[in-house]
C-alpha atoms as a PDB file:
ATOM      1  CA  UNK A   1      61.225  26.775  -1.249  1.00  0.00           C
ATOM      2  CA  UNK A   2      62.268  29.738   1.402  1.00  0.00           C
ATOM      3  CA  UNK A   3      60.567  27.868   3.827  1.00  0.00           C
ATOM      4  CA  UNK A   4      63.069  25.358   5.778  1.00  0.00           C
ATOM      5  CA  UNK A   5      61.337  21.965   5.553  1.00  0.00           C
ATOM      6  CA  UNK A   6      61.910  18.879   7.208  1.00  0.00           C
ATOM      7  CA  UNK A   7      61.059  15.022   6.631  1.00  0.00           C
ATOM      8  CA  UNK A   8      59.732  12.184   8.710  1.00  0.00           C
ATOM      9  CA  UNK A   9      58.568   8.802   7.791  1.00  0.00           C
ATOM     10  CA  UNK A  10      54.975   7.673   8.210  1.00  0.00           C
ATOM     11  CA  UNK A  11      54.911   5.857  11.529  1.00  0.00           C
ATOM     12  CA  UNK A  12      52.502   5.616  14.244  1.00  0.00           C
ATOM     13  CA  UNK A  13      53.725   8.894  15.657  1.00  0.00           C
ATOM     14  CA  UNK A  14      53.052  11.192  12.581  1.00  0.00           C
ATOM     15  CA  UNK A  15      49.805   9.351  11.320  1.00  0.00           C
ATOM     16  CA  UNK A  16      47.979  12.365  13.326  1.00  0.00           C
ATOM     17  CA  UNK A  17      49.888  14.650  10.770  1.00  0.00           C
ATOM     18  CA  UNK A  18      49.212  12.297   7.901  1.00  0.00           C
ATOM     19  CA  UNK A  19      45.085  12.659   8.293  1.00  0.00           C
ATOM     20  CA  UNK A  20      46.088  16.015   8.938  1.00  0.00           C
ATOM     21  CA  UNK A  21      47.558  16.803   5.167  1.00  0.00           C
ATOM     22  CA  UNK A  22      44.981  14.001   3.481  1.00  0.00           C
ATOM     23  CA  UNK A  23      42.013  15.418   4.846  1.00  0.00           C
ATOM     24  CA  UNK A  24      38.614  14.053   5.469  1.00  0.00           C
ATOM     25  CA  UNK A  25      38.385  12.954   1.486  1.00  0.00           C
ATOM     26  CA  UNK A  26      41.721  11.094   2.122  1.00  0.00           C
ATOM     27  CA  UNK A  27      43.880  13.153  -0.084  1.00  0.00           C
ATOM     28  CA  UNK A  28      42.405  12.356  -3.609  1.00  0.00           C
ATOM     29  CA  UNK A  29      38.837  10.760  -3.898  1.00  0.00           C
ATOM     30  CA  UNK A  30      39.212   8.329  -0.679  1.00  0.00           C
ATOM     31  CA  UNK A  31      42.778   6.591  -1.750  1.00  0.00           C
ATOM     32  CA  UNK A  32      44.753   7.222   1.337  1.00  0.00           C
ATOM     33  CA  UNK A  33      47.480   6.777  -0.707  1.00  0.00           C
ATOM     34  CA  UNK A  34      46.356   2.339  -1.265  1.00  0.00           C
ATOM     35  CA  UNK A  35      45.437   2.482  -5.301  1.00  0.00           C
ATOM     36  CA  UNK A  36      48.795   0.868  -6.016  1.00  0.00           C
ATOM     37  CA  UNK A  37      48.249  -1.753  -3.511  1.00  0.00           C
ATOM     38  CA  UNK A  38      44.989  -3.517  -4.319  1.00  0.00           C
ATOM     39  CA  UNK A  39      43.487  -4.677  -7.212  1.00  0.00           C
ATOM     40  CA  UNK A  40      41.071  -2.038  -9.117  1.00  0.00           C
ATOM     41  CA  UNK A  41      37.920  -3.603  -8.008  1.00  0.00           C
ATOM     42  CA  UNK A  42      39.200  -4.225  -4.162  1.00  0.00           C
ATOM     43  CA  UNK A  43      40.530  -0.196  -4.698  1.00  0.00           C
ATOM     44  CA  UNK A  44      37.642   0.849  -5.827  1.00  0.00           C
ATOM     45  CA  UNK A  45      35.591  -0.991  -2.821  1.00  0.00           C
ATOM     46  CA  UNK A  46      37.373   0.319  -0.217  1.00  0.00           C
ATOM     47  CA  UNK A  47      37.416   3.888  -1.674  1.00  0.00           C
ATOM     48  CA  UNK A  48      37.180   6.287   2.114  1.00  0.00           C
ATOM     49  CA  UNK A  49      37.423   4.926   5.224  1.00  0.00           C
ATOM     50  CA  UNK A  50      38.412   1.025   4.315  1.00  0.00           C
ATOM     51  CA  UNK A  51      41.785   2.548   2.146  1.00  0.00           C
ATOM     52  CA  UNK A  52      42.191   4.763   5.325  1.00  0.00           C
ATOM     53  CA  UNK A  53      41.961   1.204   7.933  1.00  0.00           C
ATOM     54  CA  UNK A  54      44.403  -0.336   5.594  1.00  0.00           C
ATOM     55  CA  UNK A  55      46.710   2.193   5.064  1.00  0.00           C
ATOM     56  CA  UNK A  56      46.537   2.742   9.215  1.00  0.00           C
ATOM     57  CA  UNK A  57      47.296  -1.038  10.107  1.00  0.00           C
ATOM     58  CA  UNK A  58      50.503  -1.275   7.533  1.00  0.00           C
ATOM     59  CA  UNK A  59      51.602   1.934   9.610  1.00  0.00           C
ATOM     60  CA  UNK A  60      50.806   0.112  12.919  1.00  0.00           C
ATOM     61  CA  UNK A  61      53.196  -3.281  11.654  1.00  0.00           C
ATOM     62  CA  UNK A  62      56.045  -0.738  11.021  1.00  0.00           C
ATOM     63  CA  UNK A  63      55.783  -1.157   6.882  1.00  0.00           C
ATOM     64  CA  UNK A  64      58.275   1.344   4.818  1.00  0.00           C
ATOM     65  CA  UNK A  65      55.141   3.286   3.604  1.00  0.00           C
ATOM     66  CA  UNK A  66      56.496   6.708   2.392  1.00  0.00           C
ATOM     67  CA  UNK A  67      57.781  10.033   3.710  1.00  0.00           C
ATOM     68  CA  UNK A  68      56.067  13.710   4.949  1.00  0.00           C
ATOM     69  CA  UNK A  69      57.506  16.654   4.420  1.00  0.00           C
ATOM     70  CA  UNK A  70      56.967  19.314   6.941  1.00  0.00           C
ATOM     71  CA  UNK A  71      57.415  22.989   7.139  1.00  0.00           C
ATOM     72  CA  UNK A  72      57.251  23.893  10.866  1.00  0.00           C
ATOM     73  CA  UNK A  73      54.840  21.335  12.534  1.00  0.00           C
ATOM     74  CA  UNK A  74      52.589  21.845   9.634  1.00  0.00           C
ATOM     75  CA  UNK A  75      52.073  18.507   7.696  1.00  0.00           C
ATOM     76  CA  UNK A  76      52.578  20.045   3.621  1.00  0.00           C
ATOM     77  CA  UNK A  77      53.589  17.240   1.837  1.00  0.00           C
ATOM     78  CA  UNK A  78      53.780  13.188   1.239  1.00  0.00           C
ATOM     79  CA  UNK A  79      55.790  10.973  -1.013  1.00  0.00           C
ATOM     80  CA  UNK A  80      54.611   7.363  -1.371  1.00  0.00           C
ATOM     81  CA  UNK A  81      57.530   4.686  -1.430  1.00  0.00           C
ATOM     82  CA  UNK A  82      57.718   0.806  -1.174  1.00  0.00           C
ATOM     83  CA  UNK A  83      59.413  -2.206  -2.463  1.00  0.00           C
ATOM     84  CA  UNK A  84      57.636  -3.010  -5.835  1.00  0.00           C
ATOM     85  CA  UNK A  85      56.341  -6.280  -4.760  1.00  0.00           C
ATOM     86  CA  UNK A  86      53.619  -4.743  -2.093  1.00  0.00           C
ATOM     87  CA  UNK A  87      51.926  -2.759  -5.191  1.00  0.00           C
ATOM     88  CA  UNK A  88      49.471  -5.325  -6.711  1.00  0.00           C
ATOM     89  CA  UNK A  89      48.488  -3.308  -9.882  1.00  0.00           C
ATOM     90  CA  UNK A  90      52.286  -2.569 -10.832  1.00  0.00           C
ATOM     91  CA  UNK A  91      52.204  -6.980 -10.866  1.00  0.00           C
ATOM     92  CA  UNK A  92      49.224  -6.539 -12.939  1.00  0.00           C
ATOM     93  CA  UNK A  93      50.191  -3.246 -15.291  1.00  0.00           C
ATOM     94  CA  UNK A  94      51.431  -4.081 -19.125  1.00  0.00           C
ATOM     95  CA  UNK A  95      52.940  -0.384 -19.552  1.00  0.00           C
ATOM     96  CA  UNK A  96      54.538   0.026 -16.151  1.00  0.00           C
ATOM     97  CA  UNK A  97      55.787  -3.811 -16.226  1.00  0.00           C
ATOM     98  CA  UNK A  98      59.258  -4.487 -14.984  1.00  0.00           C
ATOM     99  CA  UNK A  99      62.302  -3.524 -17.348  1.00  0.00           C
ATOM    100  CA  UNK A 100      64.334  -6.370 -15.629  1.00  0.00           C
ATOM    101  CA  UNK A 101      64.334  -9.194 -12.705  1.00  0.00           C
ATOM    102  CA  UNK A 102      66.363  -6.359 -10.116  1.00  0.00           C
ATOM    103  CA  UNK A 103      64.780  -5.387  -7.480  1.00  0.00           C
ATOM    104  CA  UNK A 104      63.294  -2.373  -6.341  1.00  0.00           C
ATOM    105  CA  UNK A 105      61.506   0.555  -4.451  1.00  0.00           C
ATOM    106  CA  UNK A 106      59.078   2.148  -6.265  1.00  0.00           C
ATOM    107  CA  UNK A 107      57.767   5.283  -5.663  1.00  0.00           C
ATOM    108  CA  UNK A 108      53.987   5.781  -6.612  1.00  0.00           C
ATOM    109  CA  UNK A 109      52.875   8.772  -5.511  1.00  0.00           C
ATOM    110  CA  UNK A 110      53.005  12.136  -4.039  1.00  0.00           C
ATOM    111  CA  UNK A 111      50.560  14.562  -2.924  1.00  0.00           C
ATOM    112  CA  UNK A 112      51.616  18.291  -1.960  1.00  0.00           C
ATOM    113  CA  UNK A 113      49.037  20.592  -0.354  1.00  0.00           C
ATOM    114  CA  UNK A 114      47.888  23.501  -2.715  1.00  0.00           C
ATOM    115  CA  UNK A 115      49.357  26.251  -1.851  1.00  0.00           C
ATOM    116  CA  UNK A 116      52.940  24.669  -2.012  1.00  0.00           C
ATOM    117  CA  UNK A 117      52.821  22.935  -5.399  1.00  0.00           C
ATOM    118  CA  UNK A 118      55.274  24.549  -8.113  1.00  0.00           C
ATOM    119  CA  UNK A 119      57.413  25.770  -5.829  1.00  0.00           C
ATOM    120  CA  UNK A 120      60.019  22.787  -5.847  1.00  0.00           C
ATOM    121  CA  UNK A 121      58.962  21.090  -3.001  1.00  0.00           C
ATOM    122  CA  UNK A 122      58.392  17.947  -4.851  1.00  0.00           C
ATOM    123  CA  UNK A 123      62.081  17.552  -5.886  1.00  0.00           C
ATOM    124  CA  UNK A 124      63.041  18.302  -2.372  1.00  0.00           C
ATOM    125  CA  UNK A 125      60.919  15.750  -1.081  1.00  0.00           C
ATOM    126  CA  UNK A 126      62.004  13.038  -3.356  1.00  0.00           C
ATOM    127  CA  UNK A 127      65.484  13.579  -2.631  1.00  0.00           C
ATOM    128  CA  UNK A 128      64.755  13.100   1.019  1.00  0.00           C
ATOM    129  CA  UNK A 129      63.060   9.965  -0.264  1.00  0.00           C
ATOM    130  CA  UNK A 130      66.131   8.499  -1.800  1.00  0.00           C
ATOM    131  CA  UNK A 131      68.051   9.624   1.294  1.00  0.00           C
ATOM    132  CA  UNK A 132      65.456   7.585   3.555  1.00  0.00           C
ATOM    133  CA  UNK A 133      65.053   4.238   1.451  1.00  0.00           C
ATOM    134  CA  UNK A 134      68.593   3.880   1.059  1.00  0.00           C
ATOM    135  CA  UNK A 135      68.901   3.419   4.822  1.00  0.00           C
ATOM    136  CA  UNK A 136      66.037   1.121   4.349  1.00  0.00           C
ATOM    137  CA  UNK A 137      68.328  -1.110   2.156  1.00  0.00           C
ATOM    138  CA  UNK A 138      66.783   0.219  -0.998  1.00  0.00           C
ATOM    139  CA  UNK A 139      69.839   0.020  -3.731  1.00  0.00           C
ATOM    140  CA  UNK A 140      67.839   0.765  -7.189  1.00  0.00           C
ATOM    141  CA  UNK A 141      64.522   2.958  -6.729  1.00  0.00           C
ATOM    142  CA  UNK A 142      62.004   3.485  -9.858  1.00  0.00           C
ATOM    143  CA  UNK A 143      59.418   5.458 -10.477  1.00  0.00           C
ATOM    144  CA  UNK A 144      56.484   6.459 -12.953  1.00  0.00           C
ATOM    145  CA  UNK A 145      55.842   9.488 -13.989  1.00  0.00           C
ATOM    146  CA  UNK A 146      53.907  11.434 -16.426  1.00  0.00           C
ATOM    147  CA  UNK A 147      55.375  12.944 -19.367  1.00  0.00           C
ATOM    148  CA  UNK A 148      52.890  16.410 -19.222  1.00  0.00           C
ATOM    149  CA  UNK A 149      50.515  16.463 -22.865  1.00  0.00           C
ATOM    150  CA  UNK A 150      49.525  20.037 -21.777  1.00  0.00           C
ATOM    151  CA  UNK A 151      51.953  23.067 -20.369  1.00  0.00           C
ATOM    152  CA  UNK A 152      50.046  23.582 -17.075  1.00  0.00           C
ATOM    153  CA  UNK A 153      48.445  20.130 -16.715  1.00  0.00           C
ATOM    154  CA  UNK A 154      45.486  19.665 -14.298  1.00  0.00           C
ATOM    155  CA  UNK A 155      46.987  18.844 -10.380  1.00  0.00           C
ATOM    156  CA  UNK A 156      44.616  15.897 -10.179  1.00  0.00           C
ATOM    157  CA  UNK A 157      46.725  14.221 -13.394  1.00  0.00           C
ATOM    158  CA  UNK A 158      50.055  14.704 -12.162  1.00  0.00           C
ATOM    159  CA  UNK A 159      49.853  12.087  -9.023  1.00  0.00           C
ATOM    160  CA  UNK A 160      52.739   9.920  -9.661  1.00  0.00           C
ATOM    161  CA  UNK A 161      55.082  12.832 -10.390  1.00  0.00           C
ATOM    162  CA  UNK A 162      56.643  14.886 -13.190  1.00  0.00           C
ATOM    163  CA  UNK A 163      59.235  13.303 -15.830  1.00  0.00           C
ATOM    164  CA  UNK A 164      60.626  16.640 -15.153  1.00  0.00           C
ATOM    165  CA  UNK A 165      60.835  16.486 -11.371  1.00  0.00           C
ATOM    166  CA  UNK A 166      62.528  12.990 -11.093  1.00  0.00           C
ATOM    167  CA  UNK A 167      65.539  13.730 -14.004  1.00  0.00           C
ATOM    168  CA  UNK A 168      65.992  17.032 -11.857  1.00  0.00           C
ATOM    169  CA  UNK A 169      66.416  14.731  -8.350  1.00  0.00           C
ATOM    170  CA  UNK A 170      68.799  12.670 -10.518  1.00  0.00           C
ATOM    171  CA  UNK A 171      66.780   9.819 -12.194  1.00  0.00           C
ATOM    172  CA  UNK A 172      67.128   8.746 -15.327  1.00  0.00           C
ATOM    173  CA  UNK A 173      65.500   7.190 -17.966  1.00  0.00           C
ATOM    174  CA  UNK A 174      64.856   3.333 -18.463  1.00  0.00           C
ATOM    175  CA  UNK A 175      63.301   1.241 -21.356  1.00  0.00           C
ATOM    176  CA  UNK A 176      60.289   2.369 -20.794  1.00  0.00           C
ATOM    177  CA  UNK A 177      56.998   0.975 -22.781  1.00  0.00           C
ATOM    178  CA  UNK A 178      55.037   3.671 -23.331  1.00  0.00           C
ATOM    179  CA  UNK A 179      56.096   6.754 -24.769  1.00  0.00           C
ATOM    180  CA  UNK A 180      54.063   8.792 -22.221  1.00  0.00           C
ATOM    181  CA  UNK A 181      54.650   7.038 -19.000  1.00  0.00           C
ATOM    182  CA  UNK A 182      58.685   6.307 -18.684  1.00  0.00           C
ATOM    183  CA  UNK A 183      60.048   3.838 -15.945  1.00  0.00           C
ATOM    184  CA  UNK A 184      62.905   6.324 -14.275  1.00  0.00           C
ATOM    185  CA  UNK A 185      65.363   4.608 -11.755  1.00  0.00           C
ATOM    186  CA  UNK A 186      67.808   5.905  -9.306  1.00  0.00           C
ATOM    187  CA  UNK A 187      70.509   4.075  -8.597  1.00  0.00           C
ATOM    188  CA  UNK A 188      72.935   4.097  -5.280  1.00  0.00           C
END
């Protein structure tokens, strides 16, 4: 990235930049970044403005919800990142099950704005991640990404990250229980 970016947790004072970045469709089809955090059918039910209430009153009771990435004052980038527990469908999900009783942060998400994907700024903003939860008392953070089944796979596929981009932030590889989505952890 030649751009000099900066970070800032989602809080009451940058949800204006947070709508900003997710747009009127709420970043991907309505999720506002909640399809981790309710059931399918409740997900799927509050697809739009309902994920966008939710997601709005977890900001306004100070919840750990994830981190932006700015360049300037201009909104560019998001990382979602929470203890495990407050994502439902990881309770619920046979491949992304636990690999032990420790607990954890997981990051679920990210979502960079077009013109600023494959330029790096995912690493960068994962590492700022790390940097942030720690604080938070995080000591072991895990994530899910996507091992890619194509070279340049589609943007809309690649949601939860890159195998590629977490090794590169300094992840590594758990027992994972599916060949194409690994269970990567950090730990501090």
């Amino acid at each position: 990235m030649p751009e000099r970016v900066s970070f800032k947790p989602l809080t009451t004072e940058t949800w204006g930049s947070f709508e900003i970045l997710f747009g009127p469709k709420g970043a991907c089809g309505g999720c506002w970044c909640m399809n981790w955090r309710f059931s399918r059918s409740d997900f799927e039910k509050r697809k739009g403005d309902q994920n966008k209430l939710a997601v709005h009153k977890l900001v306004k009771k100070n919840e750990v919800i994830g981190l932006l990435a700015f360049i300037g004052e201009k909104p560019v980038g998001w990382c979602a990142v929470a203890p495990r527990e407050k994502y439902i469908r990881l309770k619920r999900s046979r491949v992304l099950r636990p690999v032990d009783d420790q607990p954890v942060w997981s990051v679920s998400c990210f979502f960079i704005e077009k013109p600023y994907r494959r330029k790096g700024l995912s690493i960068e903003l994962l590492k700022a991640t790390l940097t942030y939860v720690k604080k938070e008392g995080a000591r072991i953070v895990e994530a899910y990404p996507i091992v890619p089944w194509a070279e340049k796979m589609p943007d809309v596929f690649v949601w939860t990250g890159l195998l590629s981009t977490f090794l590169k932030a300094g992840f590594r590889e758990e027992i994972g229980h599916s060949p194409s989505r690994p269970i990567v952890r950090y730990y501090f």
